[in-house]
Protein backbone atom coordinates (compact mmCIF):
# COMPACT_ATOMS: atom_id res chain seq x y z
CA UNK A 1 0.00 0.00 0.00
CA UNK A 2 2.46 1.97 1.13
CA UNK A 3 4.47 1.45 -2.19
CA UNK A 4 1.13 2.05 -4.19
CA UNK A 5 0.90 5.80 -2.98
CA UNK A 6 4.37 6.47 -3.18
CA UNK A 7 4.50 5.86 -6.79
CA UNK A 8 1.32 7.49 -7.07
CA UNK A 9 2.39 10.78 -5.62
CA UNK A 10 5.93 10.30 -7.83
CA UNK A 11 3.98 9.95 -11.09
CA UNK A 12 1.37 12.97 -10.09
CA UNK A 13 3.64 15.43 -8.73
CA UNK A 14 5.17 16.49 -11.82
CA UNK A 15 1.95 16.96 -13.48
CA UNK A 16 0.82 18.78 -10.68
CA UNK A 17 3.82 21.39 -11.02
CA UNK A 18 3.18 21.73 -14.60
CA UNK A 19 -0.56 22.20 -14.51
CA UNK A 20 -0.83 24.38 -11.32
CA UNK A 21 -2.58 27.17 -11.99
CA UNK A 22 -0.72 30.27 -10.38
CA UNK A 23 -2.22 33.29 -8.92
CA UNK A 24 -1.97 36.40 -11.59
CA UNK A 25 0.55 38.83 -10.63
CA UNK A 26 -1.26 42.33 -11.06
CA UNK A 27 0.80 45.73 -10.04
CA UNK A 28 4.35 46.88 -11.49
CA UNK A 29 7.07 44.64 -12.31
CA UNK A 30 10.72 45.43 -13.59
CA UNK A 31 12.80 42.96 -16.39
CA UNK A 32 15.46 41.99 -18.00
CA UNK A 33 16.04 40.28 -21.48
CA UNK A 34 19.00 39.34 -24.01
CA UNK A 35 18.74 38.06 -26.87
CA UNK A 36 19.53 38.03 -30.98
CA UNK A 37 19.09 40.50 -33.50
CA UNK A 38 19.45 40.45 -37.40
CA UNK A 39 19.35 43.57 -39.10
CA UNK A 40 18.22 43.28 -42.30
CA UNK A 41 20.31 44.55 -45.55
CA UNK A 42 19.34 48.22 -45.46
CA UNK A 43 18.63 49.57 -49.05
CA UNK A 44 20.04 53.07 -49.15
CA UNK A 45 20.37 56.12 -50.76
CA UNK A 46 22.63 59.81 -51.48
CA UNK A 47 22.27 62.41 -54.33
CA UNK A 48 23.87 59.72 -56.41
CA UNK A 49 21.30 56.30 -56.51
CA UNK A 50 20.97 53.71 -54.23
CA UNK A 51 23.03 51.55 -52.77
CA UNK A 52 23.23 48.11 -49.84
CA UNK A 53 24.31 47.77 -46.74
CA UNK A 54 24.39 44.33 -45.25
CA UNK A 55 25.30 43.87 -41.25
CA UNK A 56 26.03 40.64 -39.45
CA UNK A 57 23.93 39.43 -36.24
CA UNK A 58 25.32 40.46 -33.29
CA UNK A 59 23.34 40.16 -29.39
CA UNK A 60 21.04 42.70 -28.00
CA UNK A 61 19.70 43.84 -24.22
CA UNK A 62 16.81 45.18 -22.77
CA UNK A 63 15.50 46.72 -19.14
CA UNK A 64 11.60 47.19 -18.89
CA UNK A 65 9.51 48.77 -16.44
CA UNK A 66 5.70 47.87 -16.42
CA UNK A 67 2.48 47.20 -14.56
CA UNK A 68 0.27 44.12 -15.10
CA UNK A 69 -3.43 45.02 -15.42
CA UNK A 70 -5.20 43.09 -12.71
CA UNK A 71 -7.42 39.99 -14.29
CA UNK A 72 -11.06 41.39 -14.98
CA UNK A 73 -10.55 44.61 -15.51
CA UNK A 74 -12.06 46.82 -18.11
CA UNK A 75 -9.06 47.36 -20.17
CA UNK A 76 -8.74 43.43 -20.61
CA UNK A 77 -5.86 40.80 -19.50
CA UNK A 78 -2.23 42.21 -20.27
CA UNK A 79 0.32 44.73 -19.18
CA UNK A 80 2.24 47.74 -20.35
CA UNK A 81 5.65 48.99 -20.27
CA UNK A 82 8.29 51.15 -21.27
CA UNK A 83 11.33 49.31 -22.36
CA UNK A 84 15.13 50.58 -23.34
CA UNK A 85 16.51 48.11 -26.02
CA UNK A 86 20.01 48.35 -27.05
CA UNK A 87 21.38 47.47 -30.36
CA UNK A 88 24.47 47.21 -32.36
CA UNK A 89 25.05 45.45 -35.55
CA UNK A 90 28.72 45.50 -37.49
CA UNK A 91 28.27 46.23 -41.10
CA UNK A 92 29.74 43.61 -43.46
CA UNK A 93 28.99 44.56 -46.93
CA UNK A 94 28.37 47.28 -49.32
CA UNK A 95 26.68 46.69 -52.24
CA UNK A 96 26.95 49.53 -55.33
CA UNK A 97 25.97 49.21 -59.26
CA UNK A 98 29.33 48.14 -59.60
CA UNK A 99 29.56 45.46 -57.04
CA UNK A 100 30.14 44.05 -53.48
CA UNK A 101 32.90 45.44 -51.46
CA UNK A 102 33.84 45.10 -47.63
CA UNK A 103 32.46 47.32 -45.02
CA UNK A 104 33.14 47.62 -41.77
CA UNK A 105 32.20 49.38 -38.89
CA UNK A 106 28.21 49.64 -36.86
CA UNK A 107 25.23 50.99 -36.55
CA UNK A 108 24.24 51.32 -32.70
CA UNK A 109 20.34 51.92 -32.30
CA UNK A 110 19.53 53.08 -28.66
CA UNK A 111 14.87 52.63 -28.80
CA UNK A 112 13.02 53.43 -25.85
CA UNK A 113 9.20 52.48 -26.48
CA UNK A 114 5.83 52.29 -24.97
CA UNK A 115 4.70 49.06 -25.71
CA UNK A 116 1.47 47.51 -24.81
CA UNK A 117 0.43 43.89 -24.26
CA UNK A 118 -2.17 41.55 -24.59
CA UNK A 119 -2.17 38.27 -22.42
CA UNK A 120 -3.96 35.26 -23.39
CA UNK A 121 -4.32 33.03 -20.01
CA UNK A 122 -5.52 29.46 -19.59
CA UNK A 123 -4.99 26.83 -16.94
CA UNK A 124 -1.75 26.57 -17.01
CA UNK A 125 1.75 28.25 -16.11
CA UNK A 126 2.28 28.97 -19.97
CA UNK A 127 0.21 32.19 -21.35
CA UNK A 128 0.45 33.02 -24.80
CA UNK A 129 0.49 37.01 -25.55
CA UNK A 130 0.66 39.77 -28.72
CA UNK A 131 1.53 43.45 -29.10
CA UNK A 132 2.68 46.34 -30.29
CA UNK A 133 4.91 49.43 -29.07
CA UNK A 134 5.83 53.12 -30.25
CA UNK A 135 8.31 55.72 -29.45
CA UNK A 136 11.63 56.63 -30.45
CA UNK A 137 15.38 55.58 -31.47
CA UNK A 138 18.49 57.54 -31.56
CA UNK A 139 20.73 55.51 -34.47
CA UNK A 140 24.51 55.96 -34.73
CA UNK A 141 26.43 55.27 -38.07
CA UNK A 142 30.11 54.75 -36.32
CA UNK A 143 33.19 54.68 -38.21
CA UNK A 144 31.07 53.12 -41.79
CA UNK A 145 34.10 52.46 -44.04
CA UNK A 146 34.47 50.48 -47.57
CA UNK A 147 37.53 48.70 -48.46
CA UNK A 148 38.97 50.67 -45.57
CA UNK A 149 37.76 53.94 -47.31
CA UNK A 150 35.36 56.05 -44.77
CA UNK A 151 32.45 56.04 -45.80
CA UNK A 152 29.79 57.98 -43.31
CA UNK A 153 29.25 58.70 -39.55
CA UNK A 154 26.68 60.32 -37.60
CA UNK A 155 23.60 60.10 -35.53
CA UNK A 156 19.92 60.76 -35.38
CA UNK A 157 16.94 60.51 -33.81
CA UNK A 158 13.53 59.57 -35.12
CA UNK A 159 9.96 57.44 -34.42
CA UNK A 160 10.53 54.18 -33.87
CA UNK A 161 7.72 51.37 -33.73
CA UNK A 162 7.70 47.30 -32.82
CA UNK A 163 5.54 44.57 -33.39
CA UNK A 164 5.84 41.57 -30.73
CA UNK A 165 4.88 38.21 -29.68
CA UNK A 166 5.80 35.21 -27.44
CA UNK A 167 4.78 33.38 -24.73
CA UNK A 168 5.21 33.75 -20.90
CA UNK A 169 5.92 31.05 -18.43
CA UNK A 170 4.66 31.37 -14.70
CA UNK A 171 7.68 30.48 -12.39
CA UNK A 172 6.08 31.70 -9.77
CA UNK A 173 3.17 34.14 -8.61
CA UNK A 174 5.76 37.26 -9.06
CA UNK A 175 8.26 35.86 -11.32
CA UNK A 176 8.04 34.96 -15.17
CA UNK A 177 9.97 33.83 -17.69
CA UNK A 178 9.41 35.23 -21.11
CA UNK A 179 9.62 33.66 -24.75
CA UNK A 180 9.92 36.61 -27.22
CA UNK A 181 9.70 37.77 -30.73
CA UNK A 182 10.04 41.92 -31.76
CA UNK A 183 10.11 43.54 -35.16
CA UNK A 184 11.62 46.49 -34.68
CA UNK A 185 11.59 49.31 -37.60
CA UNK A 186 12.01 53.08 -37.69
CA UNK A 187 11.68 56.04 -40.35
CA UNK A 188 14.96 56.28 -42.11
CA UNK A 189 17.60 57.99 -40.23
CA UNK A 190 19.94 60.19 -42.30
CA UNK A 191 24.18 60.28 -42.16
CA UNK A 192 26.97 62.02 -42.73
CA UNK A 193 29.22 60.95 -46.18
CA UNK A 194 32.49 61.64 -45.77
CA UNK A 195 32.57 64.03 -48.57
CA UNK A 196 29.72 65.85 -46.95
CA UNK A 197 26.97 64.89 -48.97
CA UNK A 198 23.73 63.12 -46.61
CA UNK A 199 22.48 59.54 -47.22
CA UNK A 200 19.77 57.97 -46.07
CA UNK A 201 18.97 54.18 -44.71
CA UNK A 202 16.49 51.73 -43.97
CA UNK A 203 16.18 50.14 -40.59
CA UNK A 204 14.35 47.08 -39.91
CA UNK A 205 15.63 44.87 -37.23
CA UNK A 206 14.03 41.13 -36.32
CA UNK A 207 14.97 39.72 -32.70
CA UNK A 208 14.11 36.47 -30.59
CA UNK A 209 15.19 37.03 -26.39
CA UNK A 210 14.88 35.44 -23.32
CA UNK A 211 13.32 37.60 -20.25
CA UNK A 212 12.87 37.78 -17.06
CA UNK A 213 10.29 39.92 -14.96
CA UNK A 214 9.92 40.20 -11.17
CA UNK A 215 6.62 41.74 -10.00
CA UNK A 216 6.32 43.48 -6.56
C-alpha cells in the first residue's frame, strides 16, 4: 500500500507542477532580457542612386519597467511597459551598381518604447500574448568604411515602432519567464558621407530574447 501511494504521488507530482494554476501577478514589475538581433540589408540612398548595406547578427539587451493590469478589468488581460533596447550590428557589406565590397564598422540603435500587451491566459503556467509598441530611437552610423575607405558617420533621432509576440511562463506568482519575438523598424535615419553629402537608410531589425520579470 504503502508502495502504491508512493509511486502514485511520484507519477502525479510532476503533473501537478506543470498544470498548477498560479495566482496572476497584477501591479508593477521590472525585467530583464537578451537576446539576438538580425538587421536586415538596409537599401540606401545619397544624391547619387541607391546603394546596400548588409550587417552581421550580433546580441542585444533590454531593461523594462511595467504594470500588469489586474485579471477582470475593463481594459482586458495584459500589461504595459516602457522598455530601453540596445542594439548594435557591425556592417559587413556594401553593395553599389558596380559590385560588393567590404564594409566595416556599426550601426548602434539606442529605442526606448511604450509598448502595450495583450495576455492570453488558460490553466496553465504557460500564457500566450501579442503586441505592439511606439516611441523613439536615436541611431549611430560609427566609423562606416568600404575597403577601408570612410564612408559615413553620424547620428539621429527619429519614431521608432515594434511589433511583438511570445509566450510567458509562470515560475512563480511574481516571477516569469518570457519567450519573445520583436520587429523592430524606424523612419529612415539620415548620415553624414564623408565628402559631406547626406544619405539615407532603412532600418528594420528582427529579434528572438529570453526575459525575465519580477513583480512586486
Amino acid at each position: 500500500m504503502k508502495r502504491s501511494c508512493l509511486l502514485i504521488m511520484t507519477i502525479s507530482l510532476p503533473l501537478l507542477l506543470c498544470g498548477q494554476v498560479m495566482a496572476l501577478h497584477s501591479g508593477p514589475y521590472i525585467g530583464m532580457a537578451i537576446g539576438g538581433n538580425a538587421l536586415m540589408n538596409a537599401r540606401s540612398s545619397d544624391d547619387l542612386g541607391d546603394f546596400g548595406l548588409t550587417f552581421n547578427p550580433a546580441l542585444q539587451g533590454s531593461a523594462v519597467l511595467g504594470w500588469d493590469f489586474e485579471p477582470g478589468n475593463p481594459v482586458g488581460e495584459g500589461r504595459v511597459e516602457l522598455e530601453y533596447t540596445r542594439r548594435s550590428n557591425r556592417l559587413d557589406h556594401v553593395k553599389f551598381v558596380e559590385g560588393s565590397f567590404n564594409g566595416s564598422g556599426k550601426v548602434v540603435a539606442d529605442s526606448l518604447l511604450f509598448n502595450c500587451f495583450g495576455v492570453f491566459h488558460n490553466d496553465s503556467r504557460w500564457a500566450p500574448y501579442a503586441g505592439l509598441g511606439v516611441g523613439a530611437v536615436r541611431i549611430e552610423a560609427s566609423e562606416l568604411k568600404v575597403n577601408g575607405q570612410p564612408m559615413g558617420n553620424g547620428t539621429d533621432v527619429v519614431f521608432a515602432y515594434q511589433f511583438g509576440g511570445g509566450i510567458d511562463f509562470a515560475i512563480s506568482d511574481h516571477l516569469n519567464l518570457d519567450l519573445g519575438y520583436r520587429f523592430f523598424s524606424s523612419i529612415r535615419p539620415a548620415f553624414s558621407e564623408a565628402n559631406g553629402r547626406k544619405f539615407e537608410m532603412e532600418y528594420i531589425n528582427h529579434s528572438a530574447l529570453l526575459g525575465l520579470r519580477v513583480g512586486f
